[in-house]
C-alpha atoms as a PDB file:
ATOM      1  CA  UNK A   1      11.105  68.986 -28.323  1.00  0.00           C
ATOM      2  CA  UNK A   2      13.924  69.016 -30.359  1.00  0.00           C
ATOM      3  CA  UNK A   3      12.773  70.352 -33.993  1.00  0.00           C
ATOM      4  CA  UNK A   4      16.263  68.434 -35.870  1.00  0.00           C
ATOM      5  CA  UNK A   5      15.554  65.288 -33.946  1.00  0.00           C
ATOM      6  CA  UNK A   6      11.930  65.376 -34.977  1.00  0.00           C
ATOM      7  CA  UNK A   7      12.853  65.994 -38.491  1.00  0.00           C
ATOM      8  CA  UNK A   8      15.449  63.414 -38.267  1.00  0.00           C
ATOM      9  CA  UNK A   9      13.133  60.797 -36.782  1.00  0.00           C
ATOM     10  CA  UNK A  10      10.691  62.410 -39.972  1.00  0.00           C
ATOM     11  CA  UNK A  11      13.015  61.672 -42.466  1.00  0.00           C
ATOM     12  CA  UNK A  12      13.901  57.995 -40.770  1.00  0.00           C
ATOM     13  CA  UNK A  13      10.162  57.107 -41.063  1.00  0.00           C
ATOM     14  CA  UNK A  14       9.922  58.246 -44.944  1.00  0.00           C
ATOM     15  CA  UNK A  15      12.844  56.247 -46.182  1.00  0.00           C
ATOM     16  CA  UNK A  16      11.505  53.274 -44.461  1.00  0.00           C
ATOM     17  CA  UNK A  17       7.800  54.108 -45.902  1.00  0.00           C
ATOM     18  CA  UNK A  18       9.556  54.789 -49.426  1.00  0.00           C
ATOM     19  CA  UNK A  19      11.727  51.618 -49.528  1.00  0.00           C
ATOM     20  CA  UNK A  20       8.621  49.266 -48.303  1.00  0.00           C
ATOM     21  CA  UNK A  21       6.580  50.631 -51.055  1.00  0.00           C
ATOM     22  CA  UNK A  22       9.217  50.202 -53.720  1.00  0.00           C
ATOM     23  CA  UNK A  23       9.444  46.500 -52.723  1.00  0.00           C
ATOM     24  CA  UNK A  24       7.365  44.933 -55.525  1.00  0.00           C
ATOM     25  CA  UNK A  25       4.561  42.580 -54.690  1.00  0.00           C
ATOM     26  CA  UNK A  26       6.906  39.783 -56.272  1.00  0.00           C
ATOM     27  CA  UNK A  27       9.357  40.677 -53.802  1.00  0.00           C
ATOM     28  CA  UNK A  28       7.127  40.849 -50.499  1.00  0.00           C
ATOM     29  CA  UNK A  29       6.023  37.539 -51.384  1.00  0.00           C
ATOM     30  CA  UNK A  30       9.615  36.476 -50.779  1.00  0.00           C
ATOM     31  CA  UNK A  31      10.882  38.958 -48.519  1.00  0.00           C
ATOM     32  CA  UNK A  32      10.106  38.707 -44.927  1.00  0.00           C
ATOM     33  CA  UNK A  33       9.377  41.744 -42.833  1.00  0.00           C
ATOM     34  CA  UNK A  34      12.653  41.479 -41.014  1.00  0.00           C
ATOM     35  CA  UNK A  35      14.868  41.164 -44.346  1.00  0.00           C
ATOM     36  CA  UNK A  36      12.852  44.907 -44.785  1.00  0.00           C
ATOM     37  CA  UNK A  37      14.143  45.852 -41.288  1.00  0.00           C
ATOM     38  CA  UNK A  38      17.486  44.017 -41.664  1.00  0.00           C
ATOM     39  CA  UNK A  39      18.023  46.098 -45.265  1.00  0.00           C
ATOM     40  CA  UNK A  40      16.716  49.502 -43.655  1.00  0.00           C
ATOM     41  CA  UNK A  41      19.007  48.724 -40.947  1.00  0.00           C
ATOM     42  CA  UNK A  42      21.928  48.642 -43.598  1.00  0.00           C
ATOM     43  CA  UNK A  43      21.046  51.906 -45.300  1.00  0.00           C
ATOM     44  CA  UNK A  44      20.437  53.870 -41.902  1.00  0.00           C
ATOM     45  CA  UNK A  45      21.997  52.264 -39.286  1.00  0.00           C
ATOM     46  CA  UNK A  46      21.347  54.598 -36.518  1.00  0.00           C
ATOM     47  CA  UNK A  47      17.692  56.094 -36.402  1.00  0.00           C
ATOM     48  CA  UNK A  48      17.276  59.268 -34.384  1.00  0.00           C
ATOM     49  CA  UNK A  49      16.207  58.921 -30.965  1.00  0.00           C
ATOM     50  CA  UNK A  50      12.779  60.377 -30.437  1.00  0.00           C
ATOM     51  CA  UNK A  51      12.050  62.965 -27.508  1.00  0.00           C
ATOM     52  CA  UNK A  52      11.988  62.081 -23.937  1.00  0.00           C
ATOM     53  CA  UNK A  53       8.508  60.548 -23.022  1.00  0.00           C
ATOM     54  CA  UNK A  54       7.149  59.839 -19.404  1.00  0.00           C
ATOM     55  CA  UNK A  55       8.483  56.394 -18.287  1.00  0.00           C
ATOM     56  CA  UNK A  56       5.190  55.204 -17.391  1.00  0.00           C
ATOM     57  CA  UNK A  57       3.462  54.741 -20.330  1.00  0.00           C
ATOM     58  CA  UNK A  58       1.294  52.619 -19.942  1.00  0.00           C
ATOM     59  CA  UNK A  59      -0.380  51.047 -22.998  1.00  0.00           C
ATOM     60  CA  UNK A  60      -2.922  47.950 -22.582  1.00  0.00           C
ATOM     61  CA  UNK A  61      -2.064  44.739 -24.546  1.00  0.00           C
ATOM     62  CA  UNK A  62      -4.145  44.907 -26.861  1.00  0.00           C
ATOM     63  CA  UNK A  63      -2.530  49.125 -27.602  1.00  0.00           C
ATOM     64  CA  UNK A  64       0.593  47.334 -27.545  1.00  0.00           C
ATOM     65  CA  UNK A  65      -0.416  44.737 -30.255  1.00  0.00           C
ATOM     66  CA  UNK A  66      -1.500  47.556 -32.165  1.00  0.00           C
ATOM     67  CA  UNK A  67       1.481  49.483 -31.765  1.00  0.00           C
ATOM     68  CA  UNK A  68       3.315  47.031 -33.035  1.00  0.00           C
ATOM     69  CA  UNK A  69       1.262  46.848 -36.396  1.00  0.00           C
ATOM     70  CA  UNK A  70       2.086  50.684 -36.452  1.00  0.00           C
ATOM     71  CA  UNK A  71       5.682  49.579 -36.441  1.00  0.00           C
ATOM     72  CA  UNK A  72       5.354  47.246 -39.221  1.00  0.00           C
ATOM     73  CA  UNK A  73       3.666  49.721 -41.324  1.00  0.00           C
ATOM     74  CA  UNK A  74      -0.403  48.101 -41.439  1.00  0.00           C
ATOM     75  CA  UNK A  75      -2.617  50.512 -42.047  1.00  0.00           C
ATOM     76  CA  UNK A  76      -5.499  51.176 -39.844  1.00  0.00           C
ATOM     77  CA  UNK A  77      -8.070  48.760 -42.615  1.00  0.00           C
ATOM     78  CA  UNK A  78      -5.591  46.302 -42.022  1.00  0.00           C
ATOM     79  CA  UNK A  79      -5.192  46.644 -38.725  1.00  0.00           C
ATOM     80  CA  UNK A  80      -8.798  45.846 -38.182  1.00  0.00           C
ATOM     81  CA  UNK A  81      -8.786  43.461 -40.214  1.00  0.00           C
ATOM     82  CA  UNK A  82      -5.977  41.715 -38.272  1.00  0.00           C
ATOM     83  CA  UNK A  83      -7.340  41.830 -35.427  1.00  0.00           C
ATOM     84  CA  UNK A  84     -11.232  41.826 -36.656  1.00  0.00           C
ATOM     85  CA  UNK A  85     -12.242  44.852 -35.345  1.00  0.00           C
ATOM     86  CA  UNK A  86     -14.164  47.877 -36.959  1.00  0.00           C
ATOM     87  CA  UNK A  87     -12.242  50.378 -38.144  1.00  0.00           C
ATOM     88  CA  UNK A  88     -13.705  52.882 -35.463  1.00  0.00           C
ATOM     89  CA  UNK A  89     -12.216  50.603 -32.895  1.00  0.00           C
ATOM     90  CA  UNK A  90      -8.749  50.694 -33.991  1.00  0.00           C
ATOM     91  CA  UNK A  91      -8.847  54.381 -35.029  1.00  0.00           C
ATOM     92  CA  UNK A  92     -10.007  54.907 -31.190  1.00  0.00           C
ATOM     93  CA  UNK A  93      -7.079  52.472 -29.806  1.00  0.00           C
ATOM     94  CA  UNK A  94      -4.476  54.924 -32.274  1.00  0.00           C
ATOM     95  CA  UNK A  95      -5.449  57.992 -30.459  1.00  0.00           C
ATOM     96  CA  UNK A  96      -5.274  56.684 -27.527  1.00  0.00           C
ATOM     97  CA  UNK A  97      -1.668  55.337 -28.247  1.00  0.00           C
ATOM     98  CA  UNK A  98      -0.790  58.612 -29.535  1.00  0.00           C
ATOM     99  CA  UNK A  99      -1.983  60.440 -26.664  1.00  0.00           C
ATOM    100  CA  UNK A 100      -0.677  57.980 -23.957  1.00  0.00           C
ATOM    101  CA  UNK A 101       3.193  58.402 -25.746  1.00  0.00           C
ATOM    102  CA  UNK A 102       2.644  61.865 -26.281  1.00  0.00           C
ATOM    103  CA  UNK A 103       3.253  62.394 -29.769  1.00  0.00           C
ATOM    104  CA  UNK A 104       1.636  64.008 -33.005  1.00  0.00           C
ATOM    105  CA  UNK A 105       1.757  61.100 -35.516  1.00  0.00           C
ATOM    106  CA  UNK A 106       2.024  57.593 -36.286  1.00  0.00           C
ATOM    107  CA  UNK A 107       5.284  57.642 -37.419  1.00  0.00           C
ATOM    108  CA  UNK A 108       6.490  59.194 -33.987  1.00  0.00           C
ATOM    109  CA  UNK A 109       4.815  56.170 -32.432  1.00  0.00           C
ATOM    110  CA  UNK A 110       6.608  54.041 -34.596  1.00  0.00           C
ATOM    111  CA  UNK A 111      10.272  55.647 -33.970  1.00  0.00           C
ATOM    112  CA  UNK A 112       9.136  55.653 -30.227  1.00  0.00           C
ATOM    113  CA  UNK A 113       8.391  51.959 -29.933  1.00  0.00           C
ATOM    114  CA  UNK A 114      11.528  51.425 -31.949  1.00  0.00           C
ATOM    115  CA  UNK A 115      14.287  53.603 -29.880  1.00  0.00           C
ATOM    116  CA  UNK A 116      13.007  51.640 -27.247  1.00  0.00           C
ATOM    117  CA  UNK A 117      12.750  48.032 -28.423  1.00  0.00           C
END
């Protein structure tokens, strides 16, 4: 695993985190979650592609909903909440995801799903 790329990828993942927190609760209410991705898009145009994974991943659908609320940034409570399912649930369904991409973190799942969407 490339240490720079993972940093990269690191750093990527903490702008995004720092600019969607900065966005006031005024502004989300107006703001959609693809003007977010459309402005991070504009301040970091390239993010770094995250290590090679196998090709078969496999996740279920319902992984792959979850996934995708990773991507956007829900917490696991919201998650849950989303989807109304205990929070054990959806903290089992994130390891799982994790384990099935092969990476250490939520934000790697993130950068994963989005190198590849």
């Amino acid at each position: 695993m490339d240490t720079e790329l993972c940093e990269q990828a690191d750093i990527y993942e903490q702008v995004r985190e720092a600019v969607r927190q900065a966005v006031s609760d005024t502004l989300a209410r107006i703001a959609t979650r693809d003007d977010l991705n459309t402005l991070l898009l504009q301040l970091m145009p390239t993010p770094p592609s995250p290590p090679a994974t196998p090709v078969s991943v496999r996740l279920t659908a319902r992984e792959q909903e979850i996934l995708e609320r990773i991507t956007a940034g829900d917490s696991n409570k919201v998650i849950a909440r989303t989807f109304d399912l205990s929070l054990h649930t959806v903290k089992r369904h994130v390891a799982n995801i994790l384990t099935k991409l092969g990476v250490n973190s939520r934000v790697q799942a993130a950068t994963w799903k989005y190198a590849r969407h």
